[in-house]
N, C-alpha and C. Protein backbone atom coordinates (compact mmCIF):
# COMPACT_ATOMS: atom_id res chain seq x y z
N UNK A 1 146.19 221.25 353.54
CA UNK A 1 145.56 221.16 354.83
C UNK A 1 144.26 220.38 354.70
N UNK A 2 143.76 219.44 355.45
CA UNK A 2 142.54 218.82 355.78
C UNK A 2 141.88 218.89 356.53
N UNK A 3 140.78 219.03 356.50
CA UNK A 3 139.47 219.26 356.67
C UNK A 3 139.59 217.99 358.26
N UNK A 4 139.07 218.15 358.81
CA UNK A 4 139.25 217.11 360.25
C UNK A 4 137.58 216.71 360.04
N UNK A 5 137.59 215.20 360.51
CA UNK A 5 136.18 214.61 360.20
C UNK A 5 135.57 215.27 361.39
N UNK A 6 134.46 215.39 361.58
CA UNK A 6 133.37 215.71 362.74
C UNK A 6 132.56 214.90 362.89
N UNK A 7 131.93 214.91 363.80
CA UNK A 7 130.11 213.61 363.44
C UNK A 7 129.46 214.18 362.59
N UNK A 8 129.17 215.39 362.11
CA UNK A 8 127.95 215.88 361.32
C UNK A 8 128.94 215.60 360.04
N UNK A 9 129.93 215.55 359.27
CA UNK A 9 130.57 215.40 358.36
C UNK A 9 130.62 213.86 357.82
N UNK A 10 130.15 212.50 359.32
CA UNK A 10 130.26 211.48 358.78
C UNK A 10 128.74 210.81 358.77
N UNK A 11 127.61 211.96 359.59
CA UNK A 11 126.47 211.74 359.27
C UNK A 11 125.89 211.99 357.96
N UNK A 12 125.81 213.04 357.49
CA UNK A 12 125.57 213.91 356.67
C UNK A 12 125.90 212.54 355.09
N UNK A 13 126.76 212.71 354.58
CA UNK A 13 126.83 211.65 353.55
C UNK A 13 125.91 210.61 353.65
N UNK A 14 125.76 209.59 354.62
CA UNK A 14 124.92 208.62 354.85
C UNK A 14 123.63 208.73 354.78
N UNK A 15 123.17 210.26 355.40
CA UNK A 15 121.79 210.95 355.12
C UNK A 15 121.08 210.90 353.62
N UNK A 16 122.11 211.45 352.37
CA UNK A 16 121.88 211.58 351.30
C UNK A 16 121.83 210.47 350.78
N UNK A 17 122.62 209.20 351.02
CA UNK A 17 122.58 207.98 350.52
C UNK A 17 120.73 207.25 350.95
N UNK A 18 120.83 207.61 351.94
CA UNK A 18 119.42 206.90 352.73
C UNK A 18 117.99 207.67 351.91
N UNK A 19 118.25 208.64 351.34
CA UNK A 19 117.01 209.79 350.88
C UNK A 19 116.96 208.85 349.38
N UNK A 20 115.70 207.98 349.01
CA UNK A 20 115.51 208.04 347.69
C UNK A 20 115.38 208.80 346.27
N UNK A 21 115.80 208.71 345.57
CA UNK A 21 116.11 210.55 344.66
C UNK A 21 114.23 210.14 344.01
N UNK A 22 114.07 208.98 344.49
CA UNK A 22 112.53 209.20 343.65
C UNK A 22 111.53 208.69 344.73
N UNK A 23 110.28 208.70 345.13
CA UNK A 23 109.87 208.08 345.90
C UNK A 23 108.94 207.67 345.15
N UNK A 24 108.58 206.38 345.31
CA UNK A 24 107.44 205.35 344.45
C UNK A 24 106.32 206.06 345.14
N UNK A 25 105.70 206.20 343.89
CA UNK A 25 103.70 206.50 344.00
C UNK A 25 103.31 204.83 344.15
N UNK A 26 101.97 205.29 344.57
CA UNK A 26 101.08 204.38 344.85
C UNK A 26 100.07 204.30 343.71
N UNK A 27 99.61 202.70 342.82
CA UNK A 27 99.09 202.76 341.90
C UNK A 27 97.88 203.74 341.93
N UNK A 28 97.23 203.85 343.11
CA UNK A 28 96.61 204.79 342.79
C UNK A 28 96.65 206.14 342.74
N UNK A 29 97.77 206.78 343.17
CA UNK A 29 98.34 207.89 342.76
C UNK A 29 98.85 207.93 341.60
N UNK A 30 99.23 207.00 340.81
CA UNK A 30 99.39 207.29 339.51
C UNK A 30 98.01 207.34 338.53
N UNK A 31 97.49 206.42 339.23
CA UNK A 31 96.06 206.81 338.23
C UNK A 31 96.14 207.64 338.38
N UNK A 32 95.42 208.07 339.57
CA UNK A 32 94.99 209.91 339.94
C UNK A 32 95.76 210.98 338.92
N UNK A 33 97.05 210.97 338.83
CA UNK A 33 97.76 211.83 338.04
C UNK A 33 97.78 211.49 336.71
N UNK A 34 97.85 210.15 336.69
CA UNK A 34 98.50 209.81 334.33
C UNK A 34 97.19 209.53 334.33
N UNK A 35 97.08 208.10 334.03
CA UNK A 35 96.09 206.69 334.08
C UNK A 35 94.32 207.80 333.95
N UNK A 36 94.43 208.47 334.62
CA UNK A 36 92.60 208.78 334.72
C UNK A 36 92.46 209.81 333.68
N UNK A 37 93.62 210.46 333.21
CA UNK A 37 93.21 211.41 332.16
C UNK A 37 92.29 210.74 330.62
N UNK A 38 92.32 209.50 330.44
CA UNK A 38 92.01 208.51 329.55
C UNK A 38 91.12 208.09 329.75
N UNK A 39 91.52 207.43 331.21
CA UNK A 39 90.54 206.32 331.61
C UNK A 39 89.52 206.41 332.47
N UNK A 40 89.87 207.11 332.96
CA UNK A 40 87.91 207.81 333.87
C UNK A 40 86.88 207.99 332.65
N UNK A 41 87.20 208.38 331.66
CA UNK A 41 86.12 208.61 330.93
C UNK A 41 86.24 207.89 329.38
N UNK A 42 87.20 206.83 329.02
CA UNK A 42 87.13 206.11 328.30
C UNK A 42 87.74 207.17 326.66
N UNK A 43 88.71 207.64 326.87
CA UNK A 43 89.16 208.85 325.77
C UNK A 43 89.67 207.75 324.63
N UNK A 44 89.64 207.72 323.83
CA UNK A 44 90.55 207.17 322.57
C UNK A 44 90.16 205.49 323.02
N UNK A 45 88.77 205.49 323.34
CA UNK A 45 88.62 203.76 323.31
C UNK A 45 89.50 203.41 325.01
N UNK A 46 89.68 203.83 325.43
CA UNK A 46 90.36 203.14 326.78
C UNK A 46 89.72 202.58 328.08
N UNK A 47 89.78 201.66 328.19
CA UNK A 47 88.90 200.88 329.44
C UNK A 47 88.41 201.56 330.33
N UNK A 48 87.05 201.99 330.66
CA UNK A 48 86.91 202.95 332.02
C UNK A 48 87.43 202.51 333.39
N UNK A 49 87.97 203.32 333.89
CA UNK A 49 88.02 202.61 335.61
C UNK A 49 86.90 202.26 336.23
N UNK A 50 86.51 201.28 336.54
CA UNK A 50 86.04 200.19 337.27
C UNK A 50 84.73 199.49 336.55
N UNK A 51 84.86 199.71 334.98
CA UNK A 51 83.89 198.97 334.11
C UNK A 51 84.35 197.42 333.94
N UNK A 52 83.54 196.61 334.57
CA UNK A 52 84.20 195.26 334.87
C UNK A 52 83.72 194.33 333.91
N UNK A 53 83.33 194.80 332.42
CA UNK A 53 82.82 193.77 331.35
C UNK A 53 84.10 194.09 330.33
N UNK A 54 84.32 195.79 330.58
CA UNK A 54 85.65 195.71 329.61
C UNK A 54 86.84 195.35 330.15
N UNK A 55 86.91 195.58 331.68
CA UNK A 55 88.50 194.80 332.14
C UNK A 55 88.33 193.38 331.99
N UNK A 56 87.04 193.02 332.52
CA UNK A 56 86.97 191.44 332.30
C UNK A 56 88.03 191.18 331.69
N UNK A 57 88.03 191.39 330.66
CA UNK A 57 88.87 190.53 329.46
C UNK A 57 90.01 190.44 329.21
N UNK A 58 90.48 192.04 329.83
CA UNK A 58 91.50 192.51 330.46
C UNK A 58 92.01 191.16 331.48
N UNK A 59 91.43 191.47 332.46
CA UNK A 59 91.96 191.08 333.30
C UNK A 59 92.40 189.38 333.54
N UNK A 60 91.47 188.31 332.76
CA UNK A 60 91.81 187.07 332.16
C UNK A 60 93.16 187.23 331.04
N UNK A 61 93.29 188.45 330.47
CA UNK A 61 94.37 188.17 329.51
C UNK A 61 95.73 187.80 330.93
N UNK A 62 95.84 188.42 331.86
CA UNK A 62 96.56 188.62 332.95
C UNK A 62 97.39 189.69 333.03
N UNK A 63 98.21 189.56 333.80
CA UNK A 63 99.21 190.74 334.26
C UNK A 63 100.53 190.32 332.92
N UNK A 64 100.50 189.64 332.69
CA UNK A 64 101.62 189.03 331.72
C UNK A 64 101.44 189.93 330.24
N UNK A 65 100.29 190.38 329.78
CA UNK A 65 100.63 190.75 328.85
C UNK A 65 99.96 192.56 329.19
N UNK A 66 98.95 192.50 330.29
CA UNK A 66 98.76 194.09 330.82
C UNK A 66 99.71 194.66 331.26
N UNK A 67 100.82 194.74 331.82
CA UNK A 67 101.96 195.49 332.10
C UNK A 67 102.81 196.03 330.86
N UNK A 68 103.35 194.57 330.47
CA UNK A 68 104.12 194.90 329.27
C UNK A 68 103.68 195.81 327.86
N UNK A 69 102.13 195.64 327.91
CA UNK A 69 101.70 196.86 327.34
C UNK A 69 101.61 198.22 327.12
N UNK A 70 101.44 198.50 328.84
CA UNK A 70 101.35 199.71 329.55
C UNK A 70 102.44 200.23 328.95
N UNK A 71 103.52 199.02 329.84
CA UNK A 71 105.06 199.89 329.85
C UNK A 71 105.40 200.07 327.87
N UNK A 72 105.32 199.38 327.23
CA UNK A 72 105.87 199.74 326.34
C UNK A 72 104.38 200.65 325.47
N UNK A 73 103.39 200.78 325.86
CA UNK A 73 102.38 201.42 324.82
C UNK A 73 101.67 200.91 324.08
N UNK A 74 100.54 200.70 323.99
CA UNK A 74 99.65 199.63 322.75
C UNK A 74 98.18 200.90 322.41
N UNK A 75 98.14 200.27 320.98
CA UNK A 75 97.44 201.35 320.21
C UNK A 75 97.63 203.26 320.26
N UNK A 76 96.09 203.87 320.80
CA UNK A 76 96.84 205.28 321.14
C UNK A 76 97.62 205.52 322.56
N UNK A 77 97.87 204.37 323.42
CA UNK A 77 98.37 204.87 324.82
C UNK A 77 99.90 204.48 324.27
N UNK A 78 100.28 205.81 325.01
CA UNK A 78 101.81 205.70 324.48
C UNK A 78 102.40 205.06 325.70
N UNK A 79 103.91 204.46 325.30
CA UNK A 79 104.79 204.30 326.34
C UNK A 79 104.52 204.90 328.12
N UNK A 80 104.21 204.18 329.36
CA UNK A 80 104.35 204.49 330.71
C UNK A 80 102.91 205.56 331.02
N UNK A 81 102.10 205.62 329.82
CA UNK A 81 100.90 206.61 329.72
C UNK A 81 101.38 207.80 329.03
N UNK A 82 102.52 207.60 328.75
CA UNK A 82 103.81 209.40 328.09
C UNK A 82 104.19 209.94 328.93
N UNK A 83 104.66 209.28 330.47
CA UNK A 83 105.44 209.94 331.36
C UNK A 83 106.12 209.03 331.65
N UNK A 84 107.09 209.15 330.83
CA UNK A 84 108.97 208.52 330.46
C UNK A 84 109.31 208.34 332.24
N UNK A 85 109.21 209.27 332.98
CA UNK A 85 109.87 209.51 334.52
C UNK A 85 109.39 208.41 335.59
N UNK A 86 107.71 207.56 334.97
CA UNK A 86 107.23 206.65 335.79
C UNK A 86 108.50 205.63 336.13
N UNK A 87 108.46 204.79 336.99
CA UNK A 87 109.02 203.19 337.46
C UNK A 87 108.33 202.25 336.38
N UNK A 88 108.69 201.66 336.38
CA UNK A 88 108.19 199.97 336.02
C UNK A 88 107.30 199.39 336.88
N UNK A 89 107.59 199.87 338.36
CA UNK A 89 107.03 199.58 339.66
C UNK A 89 106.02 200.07 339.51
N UNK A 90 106.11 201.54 339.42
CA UNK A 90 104.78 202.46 339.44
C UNK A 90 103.47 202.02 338.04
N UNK A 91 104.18 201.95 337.37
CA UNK A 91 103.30 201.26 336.04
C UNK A 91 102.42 200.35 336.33
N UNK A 92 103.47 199.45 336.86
CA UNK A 92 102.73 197.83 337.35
C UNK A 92 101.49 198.58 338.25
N UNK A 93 102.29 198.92 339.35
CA UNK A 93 100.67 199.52 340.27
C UNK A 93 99.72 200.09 339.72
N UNK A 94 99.79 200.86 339.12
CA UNK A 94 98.47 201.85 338.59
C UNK A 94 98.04 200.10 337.80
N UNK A 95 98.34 199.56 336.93
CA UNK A 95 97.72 198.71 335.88
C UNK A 95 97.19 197.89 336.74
N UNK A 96 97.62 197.12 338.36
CA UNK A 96 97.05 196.60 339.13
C UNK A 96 95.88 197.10 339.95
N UNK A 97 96.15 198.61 340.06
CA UNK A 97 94.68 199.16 340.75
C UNK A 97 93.73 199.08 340.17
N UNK A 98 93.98 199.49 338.49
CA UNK A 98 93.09 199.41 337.42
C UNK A 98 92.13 198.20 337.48
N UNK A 99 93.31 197.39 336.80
CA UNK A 99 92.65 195.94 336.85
C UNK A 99 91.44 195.11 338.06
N UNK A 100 92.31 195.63 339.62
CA UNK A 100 91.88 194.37 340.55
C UNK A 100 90.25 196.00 340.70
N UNK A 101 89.98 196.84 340.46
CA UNK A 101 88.77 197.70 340.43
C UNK A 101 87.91 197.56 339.23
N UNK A 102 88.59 196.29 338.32
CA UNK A 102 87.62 195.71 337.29
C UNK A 102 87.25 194.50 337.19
N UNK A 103 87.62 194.08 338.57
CA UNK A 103 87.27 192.59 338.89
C UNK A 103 88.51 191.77 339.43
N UNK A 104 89.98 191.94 339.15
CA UNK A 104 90.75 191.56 339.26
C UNK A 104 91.12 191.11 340.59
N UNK A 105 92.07 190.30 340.64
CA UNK A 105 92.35 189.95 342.13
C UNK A 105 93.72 189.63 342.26
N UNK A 106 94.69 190.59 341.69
CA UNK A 106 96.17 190.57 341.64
C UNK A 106 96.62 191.21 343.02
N UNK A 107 97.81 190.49 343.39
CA UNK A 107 98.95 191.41 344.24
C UNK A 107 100.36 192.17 343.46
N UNK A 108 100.82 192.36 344.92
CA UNK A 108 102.11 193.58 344.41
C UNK A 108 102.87 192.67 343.61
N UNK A 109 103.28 192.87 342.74
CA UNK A 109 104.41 192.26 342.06
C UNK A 109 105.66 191.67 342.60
N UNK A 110 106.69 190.84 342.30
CA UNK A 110 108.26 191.00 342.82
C UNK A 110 109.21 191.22 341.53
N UNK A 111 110.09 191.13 342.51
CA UNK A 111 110.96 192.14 341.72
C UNK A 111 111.47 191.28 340.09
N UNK A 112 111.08 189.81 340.44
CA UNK A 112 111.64 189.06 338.95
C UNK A 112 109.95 189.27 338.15
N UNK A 113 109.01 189.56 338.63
CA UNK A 113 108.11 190.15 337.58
C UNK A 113 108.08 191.05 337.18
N UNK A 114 108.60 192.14 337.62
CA UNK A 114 108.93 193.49 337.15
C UNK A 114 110.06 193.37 336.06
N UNK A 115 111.06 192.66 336.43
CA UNK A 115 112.40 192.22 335.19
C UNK A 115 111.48 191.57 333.93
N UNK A 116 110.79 190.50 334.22
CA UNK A 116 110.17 189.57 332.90
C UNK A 116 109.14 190.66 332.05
N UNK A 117 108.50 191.43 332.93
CA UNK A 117 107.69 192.20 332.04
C UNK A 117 108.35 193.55 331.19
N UNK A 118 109.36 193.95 331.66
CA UNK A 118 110.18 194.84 331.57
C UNK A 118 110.57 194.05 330.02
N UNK A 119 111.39 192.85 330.10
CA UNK A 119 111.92 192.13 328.71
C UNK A 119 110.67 192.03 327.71
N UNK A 120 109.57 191.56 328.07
CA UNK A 120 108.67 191.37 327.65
C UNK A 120 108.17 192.83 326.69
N UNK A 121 108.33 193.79 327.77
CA UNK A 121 107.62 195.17 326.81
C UNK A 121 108.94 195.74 326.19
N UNK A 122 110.16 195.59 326.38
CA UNK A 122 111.37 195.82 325.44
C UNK A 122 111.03 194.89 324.06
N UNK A 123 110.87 194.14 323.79
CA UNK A 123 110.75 193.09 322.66
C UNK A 123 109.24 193.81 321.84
N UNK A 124 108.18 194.44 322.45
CA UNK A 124 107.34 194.48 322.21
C UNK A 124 107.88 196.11 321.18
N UNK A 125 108.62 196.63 321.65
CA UNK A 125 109.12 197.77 321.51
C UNK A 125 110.22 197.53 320.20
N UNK A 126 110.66 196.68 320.04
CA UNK A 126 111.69 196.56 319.17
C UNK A 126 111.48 195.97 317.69
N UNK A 127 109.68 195.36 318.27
CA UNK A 127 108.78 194.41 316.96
C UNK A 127 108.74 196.03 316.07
C-alpha cells in the first residue's frame, strides 16, 4: 500500500534541501570565537588584531600566501586555528577581517580563490 502524496509531503523535502546543514560565520564572528583567543593579545608570537606595523607585512605578503597559511597552519597556529569544522570561506574571512583592521584593503573572495588557496595550503601540508 502507498502512502498518497499531499502538499505538506511534497513541501517538506524541498524545505530540508533549502536549510544549509552549516551556516557561514562572518569573519568576524570567527575571530570573535577561534582567531582572538591568540590574537587579541599576541599568545605564541601572533599578530595582534589591529597592530598595523605587524600586519603591515602581513598584509603586503597578500592574501595569496595569508590564507593558505591559516588554512593549512604555520608555526604554533595549527590547521583552520584547530577547528577542523571551519569553511575555507570562513577562514578566508576571519584572515580578511584580520588583515583589512591592519591596514589592509581586501574584499570577499570568489569562489576560484578559495579553490587556488585551498591547493595552495594542501601542498603546503604535504611539504
Amino acid at each position: 500500500m502507498r502512502t498518497p502524496l499531499t502538499p505538506a509531503s511534497l513541501i517538506f523535502p524541498a524545505f530540508l534541501l533549502a536549510v544549509p546543514a552549516h551556516a557561514m560565520q562572518s569573519g568576524e564572528a570567527v575571530y570573535q570565537s577561534v582567531c582572538s583567543q591568540c590574537h587579541a593579545h599576541g599568545t605564541d608570537n601572533a599578530p595582534v588584531f589591529g597592530d598595523r606595523k605587524r600586519w603591515g607585512k602581513l598584509v603586503r605578503e597578500g592574501l595569496n600566501d595569508l590564507v593558505p597559511a591559516a588554512l593549512a597552519g604555520i608555526r604554533k597556529m595549527p590547521a583552520k586555528g584547530g577547528k577542523p569544522e571551519l569553511s575555507d570561506g570562513e577562514v578566508a574571512a576571519a584572515v580578511i577581517y584580520m588583515a583589512n583592521a591592519g591596514g589592509g584593503k581586501f574584499a570577499e573572495p570568489s569562489a576560484d580563490d578559495l579553490a587556488r588557496w585551498r591547493q595552495k595550503a594542501d601542498r603546503r601540508i604535504k611539504k
